[in-house]
C-alpha atoms as a PDB file:
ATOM      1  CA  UNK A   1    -132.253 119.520 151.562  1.00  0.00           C
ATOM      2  CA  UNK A   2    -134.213 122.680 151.186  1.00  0.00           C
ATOM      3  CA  UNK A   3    -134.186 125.803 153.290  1.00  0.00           C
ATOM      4  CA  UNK A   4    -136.732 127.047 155.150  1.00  0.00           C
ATOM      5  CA  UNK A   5    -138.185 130.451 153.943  1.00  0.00           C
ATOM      6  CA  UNK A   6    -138.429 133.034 156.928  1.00  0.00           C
ATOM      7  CA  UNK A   7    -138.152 131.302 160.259  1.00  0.00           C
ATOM      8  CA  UNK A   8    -138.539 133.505 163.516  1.00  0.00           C
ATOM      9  CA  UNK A   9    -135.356 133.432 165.781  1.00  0.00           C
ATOM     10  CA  UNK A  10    -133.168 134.645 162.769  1.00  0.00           C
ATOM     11  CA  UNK A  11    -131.520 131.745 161.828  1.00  0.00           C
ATOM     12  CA  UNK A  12    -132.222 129.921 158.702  1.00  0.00           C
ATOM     13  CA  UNK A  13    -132.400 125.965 159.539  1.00  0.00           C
ATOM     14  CA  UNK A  14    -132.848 123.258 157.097  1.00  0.00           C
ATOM     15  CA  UNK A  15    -134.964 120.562 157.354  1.00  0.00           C
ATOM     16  CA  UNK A  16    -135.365 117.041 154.788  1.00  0.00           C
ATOM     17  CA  UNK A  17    -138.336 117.332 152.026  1.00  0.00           C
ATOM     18  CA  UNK A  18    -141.053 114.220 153.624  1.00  0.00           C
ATOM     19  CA  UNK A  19    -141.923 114.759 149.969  1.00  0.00           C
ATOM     20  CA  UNK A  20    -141.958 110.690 148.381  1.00  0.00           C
ATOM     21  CA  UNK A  21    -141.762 110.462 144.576  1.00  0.00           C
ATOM     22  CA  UNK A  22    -140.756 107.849 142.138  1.00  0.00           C
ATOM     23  CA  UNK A  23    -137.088 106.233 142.253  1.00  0.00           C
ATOM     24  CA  UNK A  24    -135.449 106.676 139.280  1.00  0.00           C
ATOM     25  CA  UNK A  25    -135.435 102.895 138.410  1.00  0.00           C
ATOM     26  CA  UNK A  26    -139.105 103.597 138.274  1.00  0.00           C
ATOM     27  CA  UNK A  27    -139.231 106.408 136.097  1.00  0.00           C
ATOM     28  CA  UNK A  28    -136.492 104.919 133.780  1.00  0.00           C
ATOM     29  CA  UNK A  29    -139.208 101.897 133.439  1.00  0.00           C
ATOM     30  CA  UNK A  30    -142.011 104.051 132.390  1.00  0.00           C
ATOM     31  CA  UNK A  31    -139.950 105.911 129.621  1.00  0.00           C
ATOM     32  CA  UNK A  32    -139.170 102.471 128.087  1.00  0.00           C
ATOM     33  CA  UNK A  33    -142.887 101.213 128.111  1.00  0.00           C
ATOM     34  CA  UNK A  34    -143.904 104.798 126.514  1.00  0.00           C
ATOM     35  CA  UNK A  35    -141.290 105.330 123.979  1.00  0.00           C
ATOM     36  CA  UNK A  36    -142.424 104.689 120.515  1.00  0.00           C
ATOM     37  CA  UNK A  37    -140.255 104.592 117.744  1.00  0.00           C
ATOM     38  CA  UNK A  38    -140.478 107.488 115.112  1.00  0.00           C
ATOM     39  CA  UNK A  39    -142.489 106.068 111.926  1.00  0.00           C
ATOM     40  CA  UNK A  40    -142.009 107.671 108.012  1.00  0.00           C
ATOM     41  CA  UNK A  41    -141.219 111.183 107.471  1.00  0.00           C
ATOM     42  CA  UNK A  42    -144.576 111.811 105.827  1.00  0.00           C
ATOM     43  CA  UNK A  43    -143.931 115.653 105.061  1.00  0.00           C
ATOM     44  CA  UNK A  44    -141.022 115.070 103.077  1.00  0.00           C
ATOM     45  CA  UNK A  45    -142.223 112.256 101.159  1.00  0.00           C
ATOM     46  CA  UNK A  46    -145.090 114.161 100.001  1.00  0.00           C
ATOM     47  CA  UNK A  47    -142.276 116.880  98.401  1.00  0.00           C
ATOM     48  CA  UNK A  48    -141.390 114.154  95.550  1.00  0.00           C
ATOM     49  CA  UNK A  49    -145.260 114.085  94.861  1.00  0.00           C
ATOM     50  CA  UNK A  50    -145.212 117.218  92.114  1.00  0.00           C
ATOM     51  CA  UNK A  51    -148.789 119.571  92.305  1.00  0.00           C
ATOM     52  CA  UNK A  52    -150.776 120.122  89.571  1.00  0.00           C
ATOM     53  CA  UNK A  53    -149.583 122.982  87.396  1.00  0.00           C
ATOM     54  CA  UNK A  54    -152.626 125.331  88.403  1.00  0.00           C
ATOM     55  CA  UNK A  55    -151.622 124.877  92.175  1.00  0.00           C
ATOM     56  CA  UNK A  56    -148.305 125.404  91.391  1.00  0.00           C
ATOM     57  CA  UNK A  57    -148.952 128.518  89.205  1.00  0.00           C
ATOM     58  CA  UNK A  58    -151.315 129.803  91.845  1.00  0.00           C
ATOM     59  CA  UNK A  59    -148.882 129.964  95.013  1.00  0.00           C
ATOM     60  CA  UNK A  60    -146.330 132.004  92.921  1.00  0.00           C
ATOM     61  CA  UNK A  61    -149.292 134.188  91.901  1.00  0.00           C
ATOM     62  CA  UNK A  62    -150.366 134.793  95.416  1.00  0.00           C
ATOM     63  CA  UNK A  63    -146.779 135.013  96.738  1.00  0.00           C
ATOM     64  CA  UNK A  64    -145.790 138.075  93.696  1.00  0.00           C
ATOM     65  CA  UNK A  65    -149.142 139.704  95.365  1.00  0.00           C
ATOM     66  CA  UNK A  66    -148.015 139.615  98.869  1.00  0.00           C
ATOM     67  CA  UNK A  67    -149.874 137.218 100.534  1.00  0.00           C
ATOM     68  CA  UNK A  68    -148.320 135.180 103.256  1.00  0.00           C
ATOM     69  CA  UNK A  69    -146.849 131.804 102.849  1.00  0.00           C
ATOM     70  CA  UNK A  70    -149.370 130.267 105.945  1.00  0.00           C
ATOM     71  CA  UNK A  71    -152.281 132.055 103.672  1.00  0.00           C
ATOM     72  CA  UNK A  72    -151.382 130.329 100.916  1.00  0.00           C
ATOM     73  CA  UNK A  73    -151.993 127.471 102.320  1.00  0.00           C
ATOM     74  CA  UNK A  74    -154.667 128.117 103.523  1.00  0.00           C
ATOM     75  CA  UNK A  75    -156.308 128.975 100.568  1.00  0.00           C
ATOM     76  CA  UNK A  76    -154.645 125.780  98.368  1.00  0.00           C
ATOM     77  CA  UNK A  77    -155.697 123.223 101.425  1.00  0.00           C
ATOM     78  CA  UNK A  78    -152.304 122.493 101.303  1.00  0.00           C
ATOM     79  CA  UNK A  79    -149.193 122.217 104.250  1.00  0.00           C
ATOM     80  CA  UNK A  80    -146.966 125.437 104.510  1.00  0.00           C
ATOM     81  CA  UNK A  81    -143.988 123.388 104.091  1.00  0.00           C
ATOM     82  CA  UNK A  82    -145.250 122.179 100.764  1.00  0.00           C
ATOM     83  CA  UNK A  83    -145.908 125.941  99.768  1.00  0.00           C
ATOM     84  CA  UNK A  84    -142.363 126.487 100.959  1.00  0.00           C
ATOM     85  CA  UNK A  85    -140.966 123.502  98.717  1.00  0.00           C
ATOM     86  CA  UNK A  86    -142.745 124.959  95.020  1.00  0.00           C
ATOM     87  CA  UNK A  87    -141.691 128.311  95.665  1.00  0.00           C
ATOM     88  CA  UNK A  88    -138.030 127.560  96.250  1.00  0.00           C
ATOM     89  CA  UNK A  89    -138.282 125.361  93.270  1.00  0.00           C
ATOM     90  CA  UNK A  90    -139.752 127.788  91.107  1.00  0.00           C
ATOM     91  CA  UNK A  91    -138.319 131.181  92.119  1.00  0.00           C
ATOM     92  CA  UNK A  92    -134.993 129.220  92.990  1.00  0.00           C
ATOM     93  CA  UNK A  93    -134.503 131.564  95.997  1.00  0.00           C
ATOM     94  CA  UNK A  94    -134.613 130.307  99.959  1.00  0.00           C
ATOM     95  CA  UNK A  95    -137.688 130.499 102.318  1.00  0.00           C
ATOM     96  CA  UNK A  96    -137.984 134.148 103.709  1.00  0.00           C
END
């Protein structure tokens, strides 16, 4: 039920929404057709891959300098996380 907004005659009177939508059978059927089931973790797997020693040596370069972490990556072609992942390793200190 919803309430009508300003009525004249100073009474508030509600009134059914005509408004038809889907049952919720229906929309329970279309989630099932749509869901997809989640695949590999690709991110993560590509952590156990190690960089070469000049990419590695560059990020903590570029990080002692100032630059930003999403820079970094950036400028490596590499993901953010992955920049992440080699500093942590080699400063041994958490993402800031």
């Amino acid at each position: 039920m919803r309430k009508k907004h300003w009525a004249s005659g100073g009474q508030i009177k509600e009134r059914k929404s005509t408004r038809k939508g889907r049952q919720k059978g229906e929309q329970y059927k279309m989630y099932v057709k749509t869901k997809v089931e989640p695949g590999p973790d690709l991110i993560l797997q590509s952590l156990d891959v190690p960089l070469s020693k000049v990419q590695s040596d560059r990020i903590v370069e570029l990080a002692e300098y100032g630059w930003l972490r999403s820079d970094i990556a950036k400028e490596l072609g590499i993901p953010k996380t992955r920049v992440n992942h080699e500093l942590v390793k080699r400063k041994g200190g958490g993402a800031a």
